[in-house]
PDB file of N, CA and C in Angstrom:
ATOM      1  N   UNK A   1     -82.553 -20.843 -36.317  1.00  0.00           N
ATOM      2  CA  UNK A   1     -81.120 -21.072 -36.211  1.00  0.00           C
ATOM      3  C   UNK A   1     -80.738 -21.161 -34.732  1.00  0.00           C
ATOM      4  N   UNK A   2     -80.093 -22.154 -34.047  1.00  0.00           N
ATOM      5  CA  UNK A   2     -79.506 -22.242 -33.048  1.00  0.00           C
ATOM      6  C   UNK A   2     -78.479 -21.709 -33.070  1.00  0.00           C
ATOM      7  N   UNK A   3     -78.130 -20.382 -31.512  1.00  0.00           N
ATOM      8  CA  UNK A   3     -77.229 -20.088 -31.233  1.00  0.00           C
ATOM      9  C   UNK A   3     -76.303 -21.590 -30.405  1.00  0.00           C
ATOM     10  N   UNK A   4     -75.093 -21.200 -30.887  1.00  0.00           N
ATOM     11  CA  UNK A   4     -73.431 -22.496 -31.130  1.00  0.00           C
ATOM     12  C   UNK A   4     -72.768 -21.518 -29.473  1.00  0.00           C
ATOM     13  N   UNK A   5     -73.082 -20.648 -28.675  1.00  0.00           N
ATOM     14  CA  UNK A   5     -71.963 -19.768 -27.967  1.00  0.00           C
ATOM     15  C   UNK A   5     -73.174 -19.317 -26.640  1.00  0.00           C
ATOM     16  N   UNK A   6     -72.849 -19.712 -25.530  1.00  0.00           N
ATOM     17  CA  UNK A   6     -73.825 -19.225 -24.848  1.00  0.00           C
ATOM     18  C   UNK A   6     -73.455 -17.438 -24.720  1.00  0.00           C
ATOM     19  N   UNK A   7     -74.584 -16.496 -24.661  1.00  0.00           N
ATOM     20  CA  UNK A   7     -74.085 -15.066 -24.474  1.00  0.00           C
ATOM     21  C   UNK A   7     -74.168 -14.665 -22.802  1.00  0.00           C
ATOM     22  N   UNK A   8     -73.430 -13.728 -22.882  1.00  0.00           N
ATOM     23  CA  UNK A   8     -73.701 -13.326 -21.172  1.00  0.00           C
ATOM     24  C   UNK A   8     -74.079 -12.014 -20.939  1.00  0.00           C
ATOM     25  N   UNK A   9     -75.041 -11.906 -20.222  1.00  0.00           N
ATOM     26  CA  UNK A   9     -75.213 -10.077 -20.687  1.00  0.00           C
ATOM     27  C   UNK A   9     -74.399  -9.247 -19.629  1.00  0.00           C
ATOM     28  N   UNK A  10     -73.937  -8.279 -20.598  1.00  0.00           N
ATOM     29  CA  UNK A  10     -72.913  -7.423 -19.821  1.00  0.00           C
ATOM     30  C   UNK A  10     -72.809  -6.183 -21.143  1.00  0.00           C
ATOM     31  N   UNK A  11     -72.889  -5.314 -19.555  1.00  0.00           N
ATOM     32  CA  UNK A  11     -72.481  -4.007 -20.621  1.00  0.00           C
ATOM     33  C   UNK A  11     -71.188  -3.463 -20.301  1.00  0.00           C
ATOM     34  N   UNK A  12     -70.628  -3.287 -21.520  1.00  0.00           N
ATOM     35  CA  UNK A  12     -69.325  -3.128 -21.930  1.00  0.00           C
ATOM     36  C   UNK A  12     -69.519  -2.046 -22.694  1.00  0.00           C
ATOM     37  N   UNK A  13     -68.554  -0.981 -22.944  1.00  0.00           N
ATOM     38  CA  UNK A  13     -68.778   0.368 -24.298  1.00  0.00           C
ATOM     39  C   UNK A  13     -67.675   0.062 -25.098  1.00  0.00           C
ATOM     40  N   UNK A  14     -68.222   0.078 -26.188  1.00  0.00           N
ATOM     41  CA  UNK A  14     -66.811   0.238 -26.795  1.00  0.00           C
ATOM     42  C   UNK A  14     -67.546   1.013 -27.967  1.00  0.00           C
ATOM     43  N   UNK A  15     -66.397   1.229 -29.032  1.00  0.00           N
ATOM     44  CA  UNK A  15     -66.543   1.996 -30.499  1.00  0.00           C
ATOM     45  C   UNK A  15     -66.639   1.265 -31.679  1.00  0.00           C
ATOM     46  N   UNK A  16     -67.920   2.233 -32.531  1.00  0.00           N
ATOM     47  CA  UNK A  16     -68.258   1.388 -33.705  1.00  0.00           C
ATOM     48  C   UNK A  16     -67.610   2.142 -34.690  1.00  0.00           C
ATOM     49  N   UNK A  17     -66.926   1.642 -35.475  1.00  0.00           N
ATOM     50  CA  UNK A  17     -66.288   2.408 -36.685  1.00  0.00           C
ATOM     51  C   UNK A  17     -66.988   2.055 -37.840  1.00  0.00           C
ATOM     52  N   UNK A  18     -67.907   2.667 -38.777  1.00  0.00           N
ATOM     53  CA  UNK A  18     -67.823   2.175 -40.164  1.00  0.00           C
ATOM     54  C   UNK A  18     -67.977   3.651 -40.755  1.00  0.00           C
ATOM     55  N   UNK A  19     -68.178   3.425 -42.338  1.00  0.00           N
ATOM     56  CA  UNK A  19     -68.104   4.289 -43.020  1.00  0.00           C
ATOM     57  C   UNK A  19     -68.324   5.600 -42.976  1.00  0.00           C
ATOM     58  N   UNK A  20     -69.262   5.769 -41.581  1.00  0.00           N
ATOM     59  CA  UNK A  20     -70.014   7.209 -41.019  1.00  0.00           C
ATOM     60  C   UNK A  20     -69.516   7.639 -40.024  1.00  0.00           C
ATOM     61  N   UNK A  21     -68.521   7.340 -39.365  1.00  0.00           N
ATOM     62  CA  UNK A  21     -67.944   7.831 -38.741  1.00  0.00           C
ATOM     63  C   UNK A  21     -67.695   6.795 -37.685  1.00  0.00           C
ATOM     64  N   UNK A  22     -66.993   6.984 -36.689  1.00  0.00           N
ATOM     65  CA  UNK A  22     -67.365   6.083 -35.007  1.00  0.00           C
ATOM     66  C   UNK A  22     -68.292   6.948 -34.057  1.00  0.00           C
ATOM     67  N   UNK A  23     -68.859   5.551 -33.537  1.00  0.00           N
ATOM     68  CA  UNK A  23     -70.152   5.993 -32.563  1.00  0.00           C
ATOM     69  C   UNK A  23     -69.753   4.969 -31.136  1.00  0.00           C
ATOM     70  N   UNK A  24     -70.003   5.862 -30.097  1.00  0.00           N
ATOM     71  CA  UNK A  24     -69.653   4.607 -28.728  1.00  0.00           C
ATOM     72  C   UNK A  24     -70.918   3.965 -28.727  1.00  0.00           C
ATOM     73  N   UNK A  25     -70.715   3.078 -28.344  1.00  0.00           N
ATOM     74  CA  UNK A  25     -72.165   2.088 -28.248  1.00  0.00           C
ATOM     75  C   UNK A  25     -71.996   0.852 -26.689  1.00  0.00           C
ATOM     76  N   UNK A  26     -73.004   0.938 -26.135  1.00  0.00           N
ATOM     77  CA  UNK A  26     -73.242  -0.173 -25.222  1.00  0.00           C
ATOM     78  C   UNK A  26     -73.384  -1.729 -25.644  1.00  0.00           C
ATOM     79  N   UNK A  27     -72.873  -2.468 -25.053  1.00  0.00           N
ATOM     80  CA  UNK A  27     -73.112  -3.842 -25.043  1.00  0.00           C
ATOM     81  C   UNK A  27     -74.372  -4.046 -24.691  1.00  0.00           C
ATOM     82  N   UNK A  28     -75.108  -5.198 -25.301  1.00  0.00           N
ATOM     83  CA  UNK A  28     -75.964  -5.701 -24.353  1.00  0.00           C
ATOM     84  C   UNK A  28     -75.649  -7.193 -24.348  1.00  0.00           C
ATOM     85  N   UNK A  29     -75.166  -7.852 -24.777  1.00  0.00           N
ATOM     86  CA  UNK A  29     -74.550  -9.212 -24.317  1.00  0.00           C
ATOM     87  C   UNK A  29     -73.156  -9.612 -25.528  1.00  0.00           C
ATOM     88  N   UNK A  30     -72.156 -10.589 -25.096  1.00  0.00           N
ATOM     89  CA  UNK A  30     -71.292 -10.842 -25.623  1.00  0.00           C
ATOM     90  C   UNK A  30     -71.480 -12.491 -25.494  1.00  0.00           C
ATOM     91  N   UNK A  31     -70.443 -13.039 -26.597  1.00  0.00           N
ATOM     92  CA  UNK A  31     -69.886 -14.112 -26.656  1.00  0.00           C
ATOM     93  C   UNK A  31     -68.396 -14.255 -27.506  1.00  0.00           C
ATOM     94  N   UNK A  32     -68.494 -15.483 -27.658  1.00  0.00           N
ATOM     95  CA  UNK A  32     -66.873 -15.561 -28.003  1.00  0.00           C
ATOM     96  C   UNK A  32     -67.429 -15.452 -30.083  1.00  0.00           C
ATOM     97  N   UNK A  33     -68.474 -15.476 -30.165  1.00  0.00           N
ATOM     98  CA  UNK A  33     -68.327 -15.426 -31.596  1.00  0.00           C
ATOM     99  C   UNK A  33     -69.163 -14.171 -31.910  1.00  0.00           C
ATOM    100  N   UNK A  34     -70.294 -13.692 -31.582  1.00  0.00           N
ATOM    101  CA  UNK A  34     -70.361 -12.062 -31.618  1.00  0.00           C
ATOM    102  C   UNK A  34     -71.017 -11.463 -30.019  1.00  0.00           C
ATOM    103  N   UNK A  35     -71.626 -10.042 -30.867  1.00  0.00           N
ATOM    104  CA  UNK A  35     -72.107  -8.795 -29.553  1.00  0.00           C
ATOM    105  C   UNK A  35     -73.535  -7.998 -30.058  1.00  0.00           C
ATOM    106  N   UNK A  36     -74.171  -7.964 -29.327  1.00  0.00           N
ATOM    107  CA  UNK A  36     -75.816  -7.040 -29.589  1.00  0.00           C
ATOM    108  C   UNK A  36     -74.888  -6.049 -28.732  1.00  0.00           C
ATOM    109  N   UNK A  37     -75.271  -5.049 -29.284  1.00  0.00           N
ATOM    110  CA  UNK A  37     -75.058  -3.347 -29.146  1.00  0.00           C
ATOM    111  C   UNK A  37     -76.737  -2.646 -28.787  1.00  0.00           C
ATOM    112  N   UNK A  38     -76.463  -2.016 -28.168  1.00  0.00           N
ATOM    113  CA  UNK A  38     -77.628  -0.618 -27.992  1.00  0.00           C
ATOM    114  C   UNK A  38     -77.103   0.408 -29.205  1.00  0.00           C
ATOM    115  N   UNK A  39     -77.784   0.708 -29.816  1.00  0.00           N
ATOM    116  CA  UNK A  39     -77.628   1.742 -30.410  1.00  0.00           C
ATOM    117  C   UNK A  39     -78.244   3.013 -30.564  1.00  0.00           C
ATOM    118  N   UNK A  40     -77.834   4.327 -31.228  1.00  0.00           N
ATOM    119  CA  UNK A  40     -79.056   5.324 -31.932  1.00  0.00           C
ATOM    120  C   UNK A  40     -79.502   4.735 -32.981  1.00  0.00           C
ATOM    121  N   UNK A  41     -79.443   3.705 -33.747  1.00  0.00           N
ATOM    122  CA  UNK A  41     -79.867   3.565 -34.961  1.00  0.00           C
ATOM    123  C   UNK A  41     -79.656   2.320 -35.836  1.00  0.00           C
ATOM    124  N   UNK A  42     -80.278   2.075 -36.374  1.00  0.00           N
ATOM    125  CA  UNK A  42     -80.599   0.503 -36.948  1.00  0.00           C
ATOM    126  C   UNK A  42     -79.468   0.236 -38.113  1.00  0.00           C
ATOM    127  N   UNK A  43     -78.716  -0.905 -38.312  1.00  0.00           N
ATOM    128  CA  UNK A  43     -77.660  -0.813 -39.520  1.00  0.00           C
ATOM    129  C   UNK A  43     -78.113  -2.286 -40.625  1.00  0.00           C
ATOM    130  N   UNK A  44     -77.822  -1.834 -41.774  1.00  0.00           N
ATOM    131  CA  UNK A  44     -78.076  -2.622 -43.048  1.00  0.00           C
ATOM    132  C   UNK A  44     -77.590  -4.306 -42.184  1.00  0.00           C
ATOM    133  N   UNK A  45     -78.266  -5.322 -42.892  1.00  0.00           N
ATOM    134  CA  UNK A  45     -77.462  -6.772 -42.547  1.00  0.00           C
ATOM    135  C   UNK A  45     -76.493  -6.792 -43.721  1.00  0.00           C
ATOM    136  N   UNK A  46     -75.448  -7.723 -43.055  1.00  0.00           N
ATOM    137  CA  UNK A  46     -74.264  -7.390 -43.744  1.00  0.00           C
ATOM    138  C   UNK A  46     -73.045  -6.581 -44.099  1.00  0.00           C
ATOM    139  N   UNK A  47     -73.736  -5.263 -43.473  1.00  0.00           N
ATOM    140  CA  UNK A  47     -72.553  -4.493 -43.015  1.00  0.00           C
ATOM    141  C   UNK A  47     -71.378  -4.590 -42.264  1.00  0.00           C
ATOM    142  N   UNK A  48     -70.086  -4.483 -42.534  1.00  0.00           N
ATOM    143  CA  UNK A  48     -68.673  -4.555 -42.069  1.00  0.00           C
ATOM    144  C   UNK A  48     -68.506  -3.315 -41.070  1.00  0.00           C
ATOM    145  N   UNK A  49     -68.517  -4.065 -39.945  1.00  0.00           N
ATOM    146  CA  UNK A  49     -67.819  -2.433 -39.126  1.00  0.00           C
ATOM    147  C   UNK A  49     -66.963  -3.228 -38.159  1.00  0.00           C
ATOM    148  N   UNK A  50     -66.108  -1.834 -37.713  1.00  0.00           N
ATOM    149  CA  UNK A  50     -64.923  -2.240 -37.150  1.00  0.00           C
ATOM    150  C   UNK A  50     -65.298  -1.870 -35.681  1.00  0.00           C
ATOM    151  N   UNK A  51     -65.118  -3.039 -34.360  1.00  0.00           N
ATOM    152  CA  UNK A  51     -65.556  -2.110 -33.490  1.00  0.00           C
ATOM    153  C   UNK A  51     -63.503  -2.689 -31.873  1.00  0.00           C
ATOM    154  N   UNK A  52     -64.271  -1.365 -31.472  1.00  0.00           N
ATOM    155  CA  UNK A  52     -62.714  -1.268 -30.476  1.00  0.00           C
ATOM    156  C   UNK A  52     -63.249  -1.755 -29.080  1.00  0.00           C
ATOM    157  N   UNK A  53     -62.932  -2.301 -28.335  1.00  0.00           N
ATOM    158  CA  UNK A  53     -63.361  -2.649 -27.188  1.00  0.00           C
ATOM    159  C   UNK A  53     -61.673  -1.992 -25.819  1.00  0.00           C
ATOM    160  N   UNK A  54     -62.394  -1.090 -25.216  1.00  0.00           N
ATOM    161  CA  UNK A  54     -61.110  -0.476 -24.503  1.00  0.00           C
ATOM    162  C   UNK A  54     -61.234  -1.113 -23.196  1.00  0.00           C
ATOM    163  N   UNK A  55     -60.462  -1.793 -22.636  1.00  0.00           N
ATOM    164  CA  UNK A  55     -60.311  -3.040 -21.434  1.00  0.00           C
ATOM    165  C   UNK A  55     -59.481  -2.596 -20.169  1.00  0.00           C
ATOM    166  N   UNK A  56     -59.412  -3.129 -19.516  1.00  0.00           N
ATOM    167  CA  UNK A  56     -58.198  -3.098 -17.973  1.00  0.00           C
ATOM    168  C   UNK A  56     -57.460  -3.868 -18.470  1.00  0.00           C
ATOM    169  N   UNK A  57     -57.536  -5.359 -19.341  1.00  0.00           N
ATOM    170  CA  UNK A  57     -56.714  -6.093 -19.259  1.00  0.00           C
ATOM    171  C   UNK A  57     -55.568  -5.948 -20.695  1.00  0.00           C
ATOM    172  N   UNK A  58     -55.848  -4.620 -21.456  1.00  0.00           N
ATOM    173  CA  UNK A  58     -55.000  -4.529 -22.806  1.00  0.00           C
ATOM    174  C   UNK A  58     -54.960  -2.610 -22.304  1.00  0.00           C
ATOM    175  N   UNK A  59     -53.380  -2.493 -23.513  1.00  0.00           N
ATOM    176  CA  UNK A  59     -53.314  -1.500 -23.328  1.00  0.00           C
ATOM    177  C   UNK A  59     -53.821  -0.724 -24.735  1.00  0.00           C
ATOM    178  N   UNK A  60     -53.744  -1.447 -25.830  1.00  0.00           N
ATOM    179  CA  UNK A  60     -53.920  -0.929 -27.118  1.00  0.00           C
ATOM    180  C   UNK A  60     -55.680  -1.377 -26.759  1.00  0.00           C
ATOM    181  N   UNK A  61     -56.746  -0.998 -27.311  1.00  0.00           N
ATOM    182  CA  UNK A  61     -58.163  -1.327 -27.527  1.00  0.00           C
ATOM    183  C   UNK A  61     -57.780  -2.581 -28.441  1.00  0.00           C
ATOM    184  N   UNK A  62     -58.769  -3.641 -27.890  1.00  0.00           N
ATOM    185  CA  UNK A  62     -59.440  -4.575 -28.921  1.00  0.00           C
ATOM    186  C   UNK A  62     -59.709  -4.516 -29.953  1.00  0.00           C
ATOM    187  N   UNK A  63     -59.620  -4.778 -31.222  1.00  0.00           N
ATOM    188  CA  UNK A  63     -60.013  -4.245 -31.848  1.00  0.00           C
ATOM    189  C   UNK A  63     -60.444  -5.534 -32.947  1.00  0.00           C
ATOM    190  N   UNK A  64     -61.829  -5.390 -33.233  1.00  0.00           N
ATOM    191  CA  UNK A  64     -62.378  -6.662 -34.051  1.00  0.00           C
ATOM    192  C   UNK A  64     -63.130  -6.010 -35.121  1.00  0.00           C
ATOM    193  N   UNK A  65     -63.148  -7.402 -36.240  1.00  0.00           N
ATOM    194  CA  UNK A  65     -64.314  -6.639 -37.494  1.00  0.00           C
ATOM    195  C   UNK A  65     -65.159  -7.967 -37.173  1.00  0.00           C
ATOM    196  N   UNK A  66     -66.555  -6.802 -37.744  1.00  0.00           N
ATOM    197  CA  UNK A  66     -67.800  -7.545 -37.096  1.00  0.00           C
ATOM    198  C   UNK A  66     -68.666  -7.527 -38.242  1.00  0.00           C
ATOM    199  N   UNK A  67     -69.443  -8.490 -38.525  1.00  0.00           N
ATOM    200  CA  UNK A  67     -70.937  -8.554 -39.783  1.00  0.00           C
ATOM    201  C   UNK A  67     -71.752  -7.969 -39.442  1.00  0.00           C
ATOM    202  N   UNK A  68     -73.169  -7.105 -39.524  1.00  0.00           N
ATOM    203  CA  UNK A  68     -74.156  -7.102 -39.075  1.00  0.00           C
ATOM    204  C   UNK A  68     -75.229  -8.433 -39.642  1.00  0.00           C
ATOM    205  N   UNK A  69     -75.454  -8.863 -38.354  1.00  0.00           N
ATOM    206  CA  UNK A  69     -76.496 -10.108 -38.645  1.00  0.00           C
ATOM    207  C   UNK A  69     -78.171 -10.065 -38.514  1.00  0.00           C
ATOM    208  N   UNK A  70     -78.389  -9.308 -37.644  1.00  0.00           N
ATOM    209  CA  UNK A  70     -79.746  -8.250 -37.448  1.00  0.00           C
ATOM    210  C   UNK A  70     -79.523  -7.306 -36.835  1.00  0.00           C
ATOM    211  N   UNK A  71     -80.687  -6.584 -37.267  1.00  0.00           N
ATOM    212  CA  UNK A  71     -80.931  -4.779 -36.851  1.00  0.00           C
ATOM    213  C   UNK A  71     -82.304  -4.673 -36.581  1.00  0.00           C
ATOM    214  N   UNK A  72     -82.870  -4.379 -35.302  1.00  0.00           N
ATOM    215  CA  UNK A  72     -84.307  -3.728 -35.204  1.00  0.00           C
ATOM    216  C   UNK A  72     -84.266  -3.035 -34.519  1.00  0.00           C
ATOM    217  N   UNK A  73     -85.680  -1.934 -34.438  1.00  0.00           N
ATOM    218  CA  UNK A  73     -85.280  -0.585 -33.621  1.00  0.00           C
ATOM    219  C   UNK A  73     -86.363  -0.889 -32.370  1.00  0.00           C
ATOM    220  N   UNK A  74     -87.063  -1.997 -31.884  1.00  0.00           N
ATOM    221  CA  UNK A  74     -87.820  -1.940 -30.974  1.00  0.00           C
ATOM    222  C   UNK A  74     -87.675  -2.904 -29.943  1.00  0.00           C
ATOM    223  N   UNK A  75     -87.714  -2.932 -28.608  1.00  0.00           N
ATOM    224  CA  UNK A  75     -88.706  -1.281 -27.873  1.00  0.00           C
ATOM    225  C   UNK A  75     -86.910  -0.268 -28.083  1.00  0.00           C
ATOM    226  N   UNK A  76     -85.712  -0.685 -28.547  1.00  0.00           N
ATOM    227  CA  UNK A  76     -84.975   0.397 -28.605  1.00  0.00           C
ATOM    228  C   UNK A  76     -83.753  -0.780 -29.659  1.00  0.00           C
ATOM    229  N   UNK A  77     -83.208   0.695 -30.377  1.00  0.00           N
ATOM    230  CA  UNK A  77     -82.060   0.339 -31.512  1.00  0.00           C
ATOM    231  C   UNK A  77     -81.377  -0.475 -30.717  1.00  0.00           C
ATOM    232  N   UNK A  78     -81.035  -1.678 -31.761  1.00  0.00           N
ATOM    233  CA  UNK A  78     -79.986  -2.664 -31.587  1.00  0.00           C
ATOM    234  C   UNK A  78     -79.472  -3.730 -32.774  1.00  0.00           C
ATOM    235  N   UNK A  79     -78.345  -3.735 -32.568  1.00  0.00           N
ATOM    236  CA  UNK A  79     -78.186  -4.993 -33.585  1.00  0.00           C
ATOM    237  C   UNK A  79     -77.144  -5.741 -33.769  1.00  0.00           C
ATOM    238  N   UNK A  80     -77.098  -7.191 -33.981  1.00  0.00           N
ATOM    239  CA  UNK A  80     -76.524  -8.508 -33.783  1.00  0.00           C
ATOM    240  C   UNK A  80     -75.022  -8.753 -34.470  1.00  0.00           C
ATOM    241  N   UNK A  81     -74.430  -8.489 -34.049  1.00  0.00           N
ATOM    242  CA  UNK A  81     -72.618  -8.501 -34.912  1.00  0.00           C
ATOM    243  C   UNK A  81     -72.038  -9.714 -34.521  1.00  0.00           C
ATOM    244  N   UNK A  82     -71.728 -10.442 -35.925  1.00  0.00           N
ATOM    245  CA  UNK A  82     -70.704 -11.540 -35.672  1.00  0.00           C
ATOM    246  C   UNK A  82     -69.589 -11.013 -36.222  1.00  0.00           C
ATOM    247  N   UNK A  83     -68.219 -11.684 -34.851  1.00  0.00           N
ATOM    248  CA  UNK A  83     -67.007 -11.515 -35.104  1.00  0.00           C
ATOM    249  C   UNK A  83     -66.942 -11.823 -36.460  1.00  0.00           C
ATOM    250  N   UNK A  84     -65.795 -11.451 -37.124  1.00  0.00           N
ATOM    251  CA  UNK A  84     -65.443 -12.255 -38.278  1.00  0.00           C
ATOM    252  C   UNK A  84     -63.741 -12.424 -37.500  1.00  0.00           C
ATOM    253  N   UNK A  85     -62.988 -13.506 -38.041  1.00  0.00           N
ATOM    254  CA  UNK A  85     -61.457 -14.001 -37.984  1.00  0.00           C
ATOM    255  C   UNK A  85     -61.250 -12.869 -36.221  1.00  0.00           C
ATOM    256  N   UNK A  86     -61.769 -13.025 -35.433  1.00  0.00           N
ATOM    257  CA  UNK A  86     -61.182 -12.864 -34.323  1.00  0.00           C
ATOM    258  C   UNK A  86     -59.938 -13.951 -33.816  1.00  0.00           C
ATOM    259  N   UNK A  87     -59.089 -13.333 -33.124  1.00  0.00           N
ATOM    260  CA  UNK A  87     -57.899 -14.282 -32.890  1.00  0.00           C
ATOM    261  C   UNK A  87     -58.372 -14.913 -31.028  1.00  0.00           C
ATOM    262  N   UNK A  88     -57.114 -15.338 -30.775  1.00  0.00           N
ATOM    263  CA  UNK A  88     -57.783 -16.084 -29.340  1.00  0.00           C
ATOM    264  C   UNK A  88     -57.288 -15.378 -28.345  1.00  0.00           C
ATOM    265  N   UNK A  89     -56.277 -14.627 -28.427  1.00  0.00           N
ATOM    266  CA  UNK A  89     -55.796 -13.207 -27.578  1.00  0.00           C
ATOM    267  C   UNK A  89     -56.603 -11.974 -27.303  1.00  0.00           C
ATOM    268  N   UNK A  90     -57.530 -11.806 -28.710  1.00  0.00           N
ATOM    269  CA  UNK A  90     -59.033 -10.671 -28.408  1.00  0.00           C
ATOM    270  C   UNK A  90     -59.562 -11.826 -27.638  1.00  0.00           C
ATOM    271  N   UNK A  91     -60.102 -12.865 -28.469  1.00  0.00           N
ATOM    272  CA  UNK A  91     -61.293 -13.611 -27.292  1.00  0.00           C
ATOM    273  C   UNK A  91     -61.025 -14.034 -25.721  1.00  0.00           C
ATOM    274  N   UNK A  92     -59.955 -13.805 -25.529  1.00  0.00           N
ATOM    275  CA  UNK A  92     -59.747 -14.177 -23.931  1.00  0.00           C
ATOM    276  C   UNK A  92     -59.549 -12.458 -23.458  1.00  0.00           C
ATOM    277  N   UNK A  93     -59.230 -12.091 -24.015  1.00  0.00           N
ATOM    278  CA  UNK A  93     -59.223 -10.066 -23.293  1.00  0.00           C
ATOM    279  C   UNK A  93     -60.607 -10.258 -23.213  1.00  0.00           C
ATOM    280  N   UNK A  94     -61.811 -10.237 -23.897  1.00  0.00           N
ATOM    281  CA  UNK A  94     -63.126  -9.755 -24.149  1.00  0.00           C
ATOM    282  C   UNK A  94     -63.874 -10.922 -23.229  1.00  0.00           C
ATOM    283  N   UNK A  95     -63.233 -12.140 -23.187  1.00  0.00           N
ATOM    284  CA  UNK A  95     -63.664 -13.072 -22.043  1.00  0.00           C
ATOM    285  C   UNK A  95     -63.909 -12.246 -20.573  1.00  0.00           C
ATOM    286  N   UNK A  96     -62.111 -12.256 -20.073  1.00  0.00           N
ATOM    287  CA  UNK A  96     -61.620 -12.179 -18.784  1.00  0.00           C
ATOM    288  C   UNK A  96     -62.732 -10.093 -19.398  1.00  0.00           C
ATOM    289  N   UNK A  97     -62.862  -9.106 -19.591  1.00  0.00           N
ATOM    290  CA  UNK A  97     -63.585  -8.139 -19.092  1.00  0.00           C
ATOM    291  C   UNK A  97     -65.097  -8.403 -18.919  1.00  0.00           C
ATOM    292  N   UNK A  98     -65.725  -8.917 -19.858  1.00  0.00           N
ATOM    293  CA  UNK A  98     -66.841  -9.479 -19.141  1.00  0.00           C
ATOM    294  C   UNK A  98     -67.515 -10.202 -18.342  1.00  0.00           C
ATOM    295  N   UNK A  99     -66.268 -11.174 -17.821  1.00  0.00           N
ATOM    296  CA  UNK A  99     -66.519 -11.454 -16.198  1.00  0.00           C
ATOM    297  C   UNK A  99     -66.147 -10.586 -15.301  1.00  0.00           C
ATOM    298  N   UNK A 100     -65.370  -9.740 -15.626  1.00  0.00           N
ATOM    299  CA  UNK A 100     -65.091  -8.463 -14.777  1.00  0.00           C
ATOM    300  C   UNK A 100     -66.091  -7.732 -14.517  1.00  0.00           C
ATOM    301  N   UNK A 101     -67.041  -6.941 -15.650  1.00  0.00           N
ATOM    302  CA  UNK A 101     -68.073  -6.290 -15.791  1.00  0.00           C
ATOM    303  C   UNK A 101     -69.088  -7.114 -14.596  1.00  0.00           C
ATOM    304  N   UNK A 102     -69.291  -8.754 -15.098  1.00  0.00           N
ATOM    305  CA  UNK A 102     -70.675  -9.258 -14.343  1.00  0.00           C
ATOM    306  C   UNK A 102     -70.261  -9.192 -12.671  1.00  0.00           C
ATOM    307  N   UNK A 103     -68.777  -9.660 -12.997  1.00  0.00           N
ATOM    308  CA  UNK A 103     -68.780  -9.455 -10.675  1.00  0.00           C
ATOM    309  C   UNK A 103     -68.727  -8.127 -10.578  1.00  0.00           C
ATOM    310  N   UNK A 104     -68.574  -6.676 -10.691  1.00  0.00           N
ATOM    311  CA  UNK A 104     -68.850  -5.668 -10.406  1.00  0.00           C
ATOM    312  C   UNK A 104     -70.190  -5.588 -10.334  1.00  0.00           C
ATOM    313  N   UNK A 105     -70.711  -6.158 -11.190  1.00  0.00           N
ATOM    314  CA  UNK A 105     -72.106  -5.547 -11.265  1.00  0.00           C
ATOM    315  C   UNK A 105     -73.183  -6.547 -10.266  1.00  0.00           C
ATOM    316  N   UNK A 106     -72.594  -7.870  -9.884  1.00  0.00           N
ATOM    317  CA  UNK A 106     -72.758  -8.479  -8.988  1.00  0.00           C
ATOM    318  C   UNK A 106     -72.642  -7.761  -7.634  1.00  0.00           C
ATOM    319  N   UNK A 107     -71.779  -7.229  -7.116  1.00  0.00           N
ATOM    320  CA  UNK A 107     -71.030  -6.433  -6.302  1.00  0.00           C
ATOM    321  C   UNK A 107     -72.003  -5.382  -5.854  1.00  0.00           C
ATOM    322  N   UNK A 108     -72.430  -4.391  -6.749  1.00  0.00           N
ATOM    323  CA  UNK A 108     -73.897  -3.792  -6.779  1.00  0.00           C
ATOM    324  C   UNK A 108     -74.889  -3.880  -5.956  1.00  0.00           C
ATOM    325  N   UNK A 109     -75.112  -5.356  -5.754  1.00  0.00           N
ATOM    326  CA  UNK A 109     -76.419  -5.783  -5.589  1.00  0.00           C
ATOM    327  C   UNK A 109     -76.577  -6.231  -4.052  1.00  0.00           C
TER     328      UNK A 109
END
């Protein structure tokens, strides 16, 4: 399957909500249609979770529902979430912070 969205890697934290509670989790890359997470732990495909993304550029958290599309635990937990019905007001908040994230982290170096 060809990825349709180029990703950019950037770590971002935000919160995973599903049925077990919320867990903060790291980014490991974004796009405008989903996000790979670091995780503790591997999740079913197909699973619905809700995740919050807390920004500079919003005052309420982001807040999107996501599919799980893959899950593997090696060399460390992670797994593949597509947005579902994201609007274009999340996708430009979650844009404009992850170019934020990459020139800081540019900045770094």
């Amino acid at each position: 399957m060809k990825k349709r969205c180029g990703r950019i890697p950037v770590d971002i934290n935000c919160w995973l909500e599903g049925r077990e509670g919320m867990h903060c989790v790291s980014t490991f890359d974004l796009s405008e249609t989903g996000v790979s997470v670091l995780c503790s732990e591997q999740a079913p495909e197909g699973k619905v979770l809700t995740l919050k993304f807390f920004t500079p550029f919003s005052v309420e958290p982001v807040t999107v529902e996501g599919e799980v599309i893959w899950s593997h635990s090696e060399p460390e937990a992670r797994i593949g979430i597509r947005f579902l019905d994201m609007n274009e007001i999340a996708k430009s908040i979650l844009k404009r912070s992850a170019q934020l994230m990459r020139a800081r982290e540019k900045d770094k170096l």
